[in-house]
C-alpha atoms as a PDB file:
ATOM      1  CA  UNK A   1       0.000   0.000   0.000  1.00  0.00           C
ATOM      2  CA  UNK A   2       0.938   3.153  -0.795  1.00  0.00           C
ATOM      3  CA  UNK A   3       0.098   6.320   1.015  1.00  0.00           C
ATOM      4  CA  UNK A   4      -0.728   9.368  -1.500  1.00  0.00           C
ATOM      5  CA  UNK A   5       0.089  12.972  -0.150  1.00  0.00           C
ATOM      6  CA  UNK A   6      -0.662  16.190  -2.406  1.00  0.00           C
ATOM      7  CA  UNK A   7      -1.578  19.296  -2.813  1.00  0.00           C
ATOM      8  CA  UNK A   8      -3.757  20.365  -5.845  1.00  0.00           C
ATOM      9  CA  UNK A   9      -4.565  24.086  -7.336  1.00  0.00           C
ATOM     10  CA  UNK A  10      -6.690  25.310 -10.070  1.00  0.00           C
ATOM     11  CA  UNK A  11      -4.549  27.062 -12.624  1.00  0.00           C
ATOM     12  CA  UNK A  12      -4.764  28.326 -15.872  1.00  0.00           C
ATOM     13  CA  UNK A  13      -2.868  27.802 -19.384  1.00  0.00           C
ATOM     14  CA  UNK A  14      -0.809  31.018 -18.440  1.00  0.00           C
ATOM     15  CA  UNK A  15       0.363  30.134 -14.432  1.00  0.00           C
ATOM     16  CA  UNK A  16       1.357  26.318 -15.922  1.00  0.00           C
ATOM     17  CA  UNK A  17       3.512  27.800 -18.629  1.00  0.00           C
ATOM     18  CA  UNK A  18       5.347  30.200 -16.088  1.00  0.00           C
ATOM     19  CA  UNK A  19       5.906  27.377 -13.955  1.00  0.00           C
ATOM     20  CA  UNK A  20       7.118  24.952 -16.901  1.00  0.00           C
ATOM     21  CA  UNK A  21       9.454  27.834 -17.608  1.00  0.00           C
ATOM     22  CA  UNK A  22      10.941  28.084 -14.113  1.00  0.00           C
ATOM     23  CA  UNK A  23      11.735  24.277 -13.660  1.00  0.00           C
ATOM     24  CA  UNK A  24      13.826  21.790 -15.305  1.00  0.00           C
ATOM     25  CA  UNK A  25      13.443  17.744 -16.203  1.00  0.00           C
ATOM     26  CA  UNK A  26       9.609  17.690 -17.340  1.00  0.00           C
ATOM     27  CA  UNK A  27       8.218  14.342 -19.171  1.00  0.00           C
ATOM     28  CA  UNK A  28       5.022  14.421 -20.840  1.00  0.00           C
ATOM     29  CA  UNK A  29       2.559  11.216 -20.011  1.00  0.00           C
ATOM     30  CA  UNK A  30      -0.767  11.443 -22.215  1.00  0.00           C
ATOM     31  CA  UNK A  31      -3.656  10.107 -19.667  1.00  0.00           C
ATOM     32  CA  UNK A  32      -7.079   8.633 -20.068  1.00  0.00           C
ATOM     33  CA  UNK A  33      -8.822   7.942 -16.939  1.00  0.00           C
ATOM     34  CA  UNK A  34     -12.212   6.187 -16.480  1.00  0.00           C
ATOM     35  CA  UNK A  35     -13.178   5.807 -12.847  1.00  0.00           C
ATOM     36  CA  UNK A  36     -15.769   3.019 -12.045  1.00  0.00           C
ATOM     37  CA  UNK A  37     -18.518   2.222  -9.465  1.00  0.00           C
ATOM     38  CA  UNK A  38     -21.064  -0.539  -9.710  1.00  0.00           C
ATOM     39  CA  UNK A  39     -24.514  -0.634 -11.119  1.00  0.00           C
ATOM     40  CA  UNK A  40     -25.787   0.352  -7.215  1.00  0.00           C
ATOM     41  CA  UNK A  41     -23.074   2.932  -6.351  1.00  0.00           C
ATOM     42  CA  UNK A  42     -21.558   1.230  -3.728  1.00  0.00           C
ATOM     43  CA  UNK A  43     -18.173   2.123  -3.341  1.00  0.00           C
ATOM     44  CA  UNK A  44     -18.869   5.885  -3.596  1.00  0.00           C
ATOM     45  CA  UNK A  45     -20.667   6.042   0.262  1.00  0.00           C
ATOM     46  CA  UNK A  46     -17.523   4.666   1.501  1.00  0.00           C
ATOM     47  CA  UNK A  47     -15.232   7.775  -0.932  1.00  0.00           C
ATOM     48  CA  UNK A  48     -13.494   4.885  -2.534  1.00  0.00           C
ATOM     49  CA  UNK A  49     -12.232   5.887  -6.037  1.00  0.00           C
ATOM     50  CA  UNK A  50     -11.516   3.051  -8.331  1.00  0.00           C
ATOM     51  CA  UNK A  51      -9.928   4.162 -11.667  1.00  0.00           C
ATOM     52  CA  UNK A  52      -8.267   2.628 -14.708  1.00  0.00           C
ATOM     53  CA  UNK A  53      -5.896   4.718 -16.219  1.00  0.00           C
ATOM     54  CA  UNK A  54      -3.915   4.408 -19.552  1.00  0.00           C
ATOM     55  CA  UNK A  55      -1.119   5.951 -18.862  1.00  0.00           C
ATOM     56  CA  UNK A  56       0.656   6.427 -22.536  1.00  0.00           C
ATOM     57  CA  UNK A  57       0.465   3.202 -23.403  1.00  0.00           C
ATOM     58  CA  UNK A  58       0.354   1.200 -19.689  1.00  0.00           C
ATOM     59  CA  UNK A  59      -3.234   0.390 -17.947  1.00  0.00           C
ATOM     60  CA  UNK A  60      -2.567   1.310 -14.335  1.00  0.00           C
ATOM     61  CA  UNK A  61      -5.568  -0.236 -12.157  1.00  0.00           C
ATOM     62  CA  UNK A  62      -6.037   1.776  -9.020  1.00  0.00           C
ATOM     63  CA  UNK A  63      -8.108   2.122  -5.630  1.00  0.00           C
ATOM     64  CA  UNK A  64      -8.176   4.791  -3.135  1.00  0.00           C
ATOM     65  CA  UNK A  65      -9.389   5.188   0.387  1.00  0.00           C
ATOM     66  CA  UNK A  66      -9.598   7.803   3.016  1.00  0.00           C
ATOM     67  CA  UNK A  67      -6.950   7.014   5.609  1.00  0.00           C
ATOM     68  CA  UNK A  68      -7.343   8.373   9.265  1.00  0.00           C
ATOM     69  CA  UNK A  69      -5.114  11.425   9.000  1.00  0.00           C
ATOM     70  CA  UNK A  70      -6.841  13.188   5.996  1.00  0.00           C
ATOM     71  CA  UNK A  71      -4.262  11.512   3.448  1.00  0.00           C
ATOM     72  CA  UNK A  72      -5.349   8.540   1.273  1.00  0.00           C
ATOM     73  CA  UNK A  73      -4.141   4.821   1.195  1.00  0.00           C
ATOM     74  CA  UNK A  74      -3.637   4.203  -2.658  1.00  0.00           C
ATOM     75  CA  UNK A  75      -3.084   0.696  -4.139  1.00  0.00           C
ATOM     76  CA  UNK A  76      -2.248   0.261  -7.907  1.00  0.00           C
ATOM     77  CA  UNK A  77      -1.039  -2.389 -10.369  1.00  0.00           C
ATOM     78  CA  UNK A  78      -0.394  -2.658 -13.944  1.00  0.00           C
ATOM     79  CA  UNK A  79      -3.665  -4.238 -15.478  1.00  0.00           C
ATOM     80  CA  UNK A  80      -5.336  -4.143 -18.761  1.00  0.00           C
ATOM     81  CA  UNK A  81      -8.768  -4.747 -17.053  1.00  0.00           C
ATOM     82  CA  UNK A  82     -10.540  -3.190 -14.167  1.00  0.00           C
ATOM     83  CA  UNK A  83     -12.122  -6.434 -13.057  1.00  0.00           C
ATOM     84  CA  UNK A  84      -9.198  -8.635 -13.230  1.00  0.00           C
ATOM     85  CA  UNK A  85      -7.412  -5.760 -11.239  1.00  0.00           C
ATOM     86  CA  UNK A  86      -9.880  -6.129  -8.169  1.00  0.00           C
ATOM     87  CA  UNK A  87      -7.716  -9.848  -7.283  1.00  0.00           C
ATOM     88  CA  UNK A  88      -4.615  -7.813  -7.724  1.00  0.00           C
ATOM     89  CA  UNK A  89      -5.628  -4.938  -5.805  1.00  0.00           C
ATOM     90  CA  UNK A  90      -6.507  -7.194  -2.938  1.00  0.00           C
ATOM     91  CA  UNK A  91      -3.265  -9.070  -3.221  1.00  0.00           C
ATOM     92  CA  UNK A  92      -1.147  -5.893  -2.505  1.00  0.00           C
ATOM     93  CA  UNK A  93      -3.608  -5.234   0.595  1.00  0.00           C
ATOM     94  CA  UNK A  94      -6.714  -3.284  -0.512  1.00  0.00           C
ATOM     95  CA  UNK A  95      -9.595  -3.779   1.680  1.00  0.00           C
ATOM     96  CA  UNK A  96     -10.979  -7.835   1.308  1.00  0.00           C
ATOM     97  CA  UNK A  97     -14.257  -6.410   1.211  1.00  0.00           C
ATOM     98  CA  UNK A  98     -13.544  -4.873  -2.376  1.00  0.00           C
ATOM     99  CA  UNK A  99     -14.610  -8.065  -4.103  1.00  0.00           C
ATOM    100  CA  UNK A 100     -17.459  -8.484  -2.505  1.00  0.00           C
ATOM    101  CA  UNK A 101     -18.588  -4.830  -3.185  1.00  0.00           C
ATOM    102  CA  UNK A 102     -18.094  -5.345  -6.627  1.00  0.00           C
ATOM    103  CA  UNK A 103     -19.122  -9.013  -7.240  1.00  0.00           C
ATOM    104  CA  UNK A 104     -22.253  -7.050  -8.896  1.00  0.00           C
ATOM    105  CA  UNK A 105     -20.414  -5.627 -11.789  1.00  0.00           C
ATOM    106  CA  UNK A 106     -18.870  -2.243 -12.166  1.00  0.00           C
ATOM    107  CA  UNK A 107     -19.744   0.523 -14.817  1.00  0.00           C
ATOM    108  CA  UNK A 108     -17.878   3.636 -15.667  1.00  0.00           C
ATOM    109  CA  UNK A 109     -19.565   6.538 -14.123  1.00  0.00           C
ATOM    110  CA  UNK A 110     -17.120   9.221 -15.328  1.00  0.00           C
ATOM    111  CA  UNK A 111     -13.679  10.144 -16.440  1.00  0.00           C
ATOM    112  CA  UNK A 112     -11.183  12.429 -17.596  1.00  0.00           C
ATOM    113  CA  UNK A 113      -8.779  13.006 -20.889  1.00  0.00           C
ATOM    114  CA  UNK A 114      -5.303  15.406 -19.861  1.00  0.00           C
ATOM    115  CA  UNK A 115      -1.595  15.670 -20.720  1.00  0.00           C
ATOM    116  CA  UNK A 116       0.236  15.703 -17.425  1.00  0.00           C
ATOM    117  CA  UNK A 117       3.769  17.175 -17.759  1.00  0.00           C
ATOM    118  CA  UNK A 118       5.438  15.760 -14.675  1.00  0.00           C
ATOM    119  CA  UNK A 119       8.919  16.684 -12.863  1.00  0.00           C
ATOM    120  CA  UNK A 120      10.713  15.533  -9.818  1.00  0.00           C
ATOM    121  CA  UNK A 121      11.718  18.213  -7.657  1.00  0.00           C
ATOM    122  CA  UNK A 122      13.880  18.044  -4.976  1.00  0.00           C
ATOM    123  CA  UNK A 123      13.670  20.578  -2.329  1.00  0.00           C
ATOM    124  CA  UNK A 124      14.452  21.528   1.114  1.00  0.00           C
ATOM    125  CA  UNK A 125      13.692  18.470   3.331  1.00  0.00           C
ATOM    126  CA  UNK A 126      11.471  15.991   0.639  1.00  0.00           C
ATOM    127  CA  UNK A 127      10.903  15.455  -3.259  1.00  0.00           C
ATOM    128  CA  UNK A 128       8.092  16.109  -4.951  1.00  0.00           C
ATOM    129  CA  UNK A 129       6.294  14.850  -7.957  1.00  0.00           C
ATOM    130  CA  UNK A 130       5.154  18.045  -9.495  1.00  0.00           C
ATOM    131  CA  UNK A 131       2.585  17.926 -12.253  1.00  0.00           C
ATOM    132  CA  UNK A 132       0.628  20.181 -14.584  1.00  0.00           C
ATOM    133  CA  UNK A 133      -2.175  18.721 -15.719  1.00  0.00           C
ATOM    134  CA  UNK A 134      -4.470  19.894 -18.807  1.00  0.00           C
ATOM    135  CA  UNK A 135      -7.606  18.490 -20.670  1.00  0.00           C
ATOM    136  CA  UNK A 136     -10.947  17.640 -19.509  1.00  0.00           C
ATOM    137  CA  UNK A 137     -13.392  15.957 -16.985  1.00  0.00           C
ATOM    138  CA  UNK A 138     -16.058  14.350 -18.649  1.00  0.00           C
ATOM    139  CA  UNK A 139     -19.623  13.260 -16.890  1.00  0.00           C
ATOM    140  CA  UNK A 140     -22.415  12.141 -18.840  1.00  0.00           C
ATOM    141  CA  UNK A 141     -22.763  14.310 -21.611  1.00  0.00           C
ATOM    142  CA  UNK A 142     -21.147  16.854 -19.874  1.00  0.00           C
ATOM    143  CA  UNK A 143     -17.159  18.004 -19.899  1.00  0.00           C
ATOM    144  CA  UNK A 144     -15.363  20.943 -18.214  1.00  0.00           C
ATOM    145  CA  UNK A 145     -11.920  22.234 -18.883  1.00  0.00           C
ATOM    146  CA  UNK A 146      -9.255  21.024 -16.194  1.00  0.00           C
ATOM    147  CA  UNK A 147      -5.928  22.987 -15.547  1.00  0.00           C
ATOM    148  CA  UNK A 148      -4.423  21.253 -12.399  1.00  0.00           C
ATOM    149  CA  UNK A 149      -1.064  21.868 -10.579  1.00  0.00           C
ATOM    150  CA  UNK A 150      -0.537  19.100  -8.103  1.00  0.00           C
ATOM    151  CA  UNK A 151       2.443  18.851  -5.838  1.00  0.00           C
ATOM    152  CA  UNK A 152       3.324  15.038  -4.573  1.00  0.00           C
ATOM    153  CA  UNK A 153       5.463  13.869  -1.546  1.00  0.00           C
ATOM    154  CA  UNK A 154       7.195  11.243  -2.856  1.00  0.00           C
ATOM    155  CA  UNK A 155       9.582  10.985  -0.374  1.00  0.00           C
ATOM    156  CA  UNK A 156      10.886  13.566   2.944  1.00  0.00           C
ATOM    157  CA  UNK A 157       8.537  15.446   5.152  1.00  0.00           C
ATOM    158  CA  UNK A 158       5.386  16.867   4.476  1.00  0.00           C
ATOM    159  CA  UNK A 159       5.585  19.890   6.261  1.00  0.00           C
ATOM    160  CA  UNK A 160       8.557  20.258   3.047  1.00  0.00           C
ATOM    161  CA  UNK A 161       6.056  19.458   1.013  1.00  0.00           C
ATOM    162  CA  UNK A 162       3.531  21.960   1.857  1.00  0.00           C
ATOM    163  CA  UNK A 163       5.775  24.624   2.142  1.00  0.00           C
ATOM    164  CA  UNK A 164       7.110  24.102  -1.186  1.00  0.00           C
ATOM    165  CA  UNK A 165       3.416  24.040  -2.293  1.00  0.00           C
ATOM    166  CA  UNK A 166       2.565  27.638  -0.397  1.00  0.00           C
ATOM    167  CA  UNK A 167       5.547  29.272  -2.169  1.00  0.00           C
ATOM    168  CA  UNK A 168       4.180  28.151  -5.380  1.00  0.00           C
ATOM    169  CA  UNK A 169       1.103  29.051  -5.052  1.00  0.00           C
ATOM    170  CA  UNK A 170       1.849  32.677  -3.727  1.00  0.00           C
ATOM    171  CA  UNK A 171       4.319  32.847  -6.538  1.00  0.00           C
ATOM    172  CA  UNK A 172       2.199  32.381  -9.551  1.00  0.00           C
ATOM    173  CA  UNK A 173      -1.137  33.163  -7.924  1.00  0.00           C
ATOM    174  CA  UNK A 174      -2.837  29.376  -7.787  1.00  0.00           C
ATOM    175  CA  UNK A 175      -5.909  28.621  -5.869  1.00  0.00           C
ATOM    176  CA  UNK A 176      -6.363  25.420  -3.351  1.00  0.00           C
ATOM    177  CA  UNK A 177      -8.573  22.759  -5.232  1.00  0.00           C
ATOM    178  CA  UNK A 178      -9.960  20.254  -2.457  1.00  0.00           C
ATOM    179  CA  UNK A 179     -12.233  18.170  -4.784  1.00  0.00           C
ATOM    180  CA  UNK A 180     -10.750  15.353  -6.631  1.00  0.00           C
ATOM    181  CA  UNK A 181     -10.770  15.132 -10.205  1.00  0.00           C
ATOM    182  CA  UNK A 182     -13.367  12.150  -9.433  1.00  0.00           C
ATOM    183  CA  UNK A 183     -15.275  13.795  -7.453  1.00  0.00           C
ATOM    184  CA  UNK A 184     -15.639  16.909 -10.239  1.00  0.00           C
ATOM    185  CA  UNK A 185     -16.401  14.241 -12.723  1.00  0.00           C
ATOM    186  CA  UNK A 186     -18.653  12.963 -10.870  1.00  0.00           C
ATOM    187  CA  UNK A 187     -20.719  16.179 -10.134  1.00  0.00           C
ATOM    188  CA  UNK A 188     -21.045  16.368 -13.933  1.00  0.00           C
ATOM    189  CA  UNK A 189     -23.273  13.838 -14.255  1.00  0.00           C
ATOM    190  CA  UNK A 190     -25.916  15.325 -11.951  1.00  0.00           C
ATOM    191  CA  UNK A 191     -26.414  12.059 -10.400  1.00  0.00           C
ATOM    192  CA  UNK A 192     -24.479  12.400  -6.844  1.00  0.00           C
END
């Protein structure tokens, strides 16, 4: 299991170009994501996301859970399909109870289409994943522009983490976004 810490801001074409100008080692990763629930909407009670993601060419199967402290337990593995990825995701420790949940079937309920370009910075006491992110949300028939900043501890503290996100966002002006890119999806198709 891994445990997911970030920060995410709203931003437009403009900030994400200033800050694409002002750091170094970017890769581009094209990324489809479909995020699933089944046919009664049972995992979505319990804020459990469960996405597929093509990453560029690689299907990345994840599932994501509150944890206690406000963070979220993440467990992914490389699978071309979302139900053979429930046995997986349960082998690397994802709640047992996931099968059962979804012994029903699952459906796509929304999703979203972006080019991430992604960078590993290393700063003052941790490294972060930092990643612009720009396309849509889709839900229903509905869509909505996304322009994302997110700043990732992948390793250090997270007080680093979140200082190095402040300075950003004071620098180039980005505001906090609190809702997943599920959840937005998910508000576009009127149904939750």
């Amino acid at each position: 299991m891994g445990r997911e810490f970030e920060l995410k801001f709203r931003a437009s074409v403009r900030q994400m170009d200033a800050i694409r100008a002002d750091f170094e080692g970017f890769r581009e990763i094209n990324m489809v994501s479909t995020y699933f629930d089944t046919p009664d909407r049972a995992l979505a009670p319990l804020h459990w996301t469960l996405r597929q993601r093509m990453e560029n060419e690689t299907s990345v199967c994840t599932l994501k859970t509150p944890a206690g402290d406000g963070s979220r337990s993440e467990w992914e593995t490389e699978c071309a399909d979302i139900g053979c990825a429930i046995e997986q995701l349960c082998s690397l420790g994802a709640p047992g109870e996931l099968k059962a949940l979804v012994s029903g079937g699952l459906e796509a309920v929304c999703g979203a289409r972006f080019i991430r370009q992604a960078a590993l910075i290393n700063t003052d006491g941790c490294t972060v994943e930092l990643a612009l992110d720009r396309g849509i949300l889709r839900g229903g028939a509905r869509i909505e522009l996304l322009g994302e900043v997110e700043v990732e501890l992948k390793a250090g503290s997270e007080e680093a983490a979140v200082a190095f996100a402040r300075t950003l966002a004071a620098k180039y002006g980005l505001i906090p976004e609190r809702a997943s890119k599920y959840k937005r999806a998910l508000a576009l198709t009127g149904r939750f």
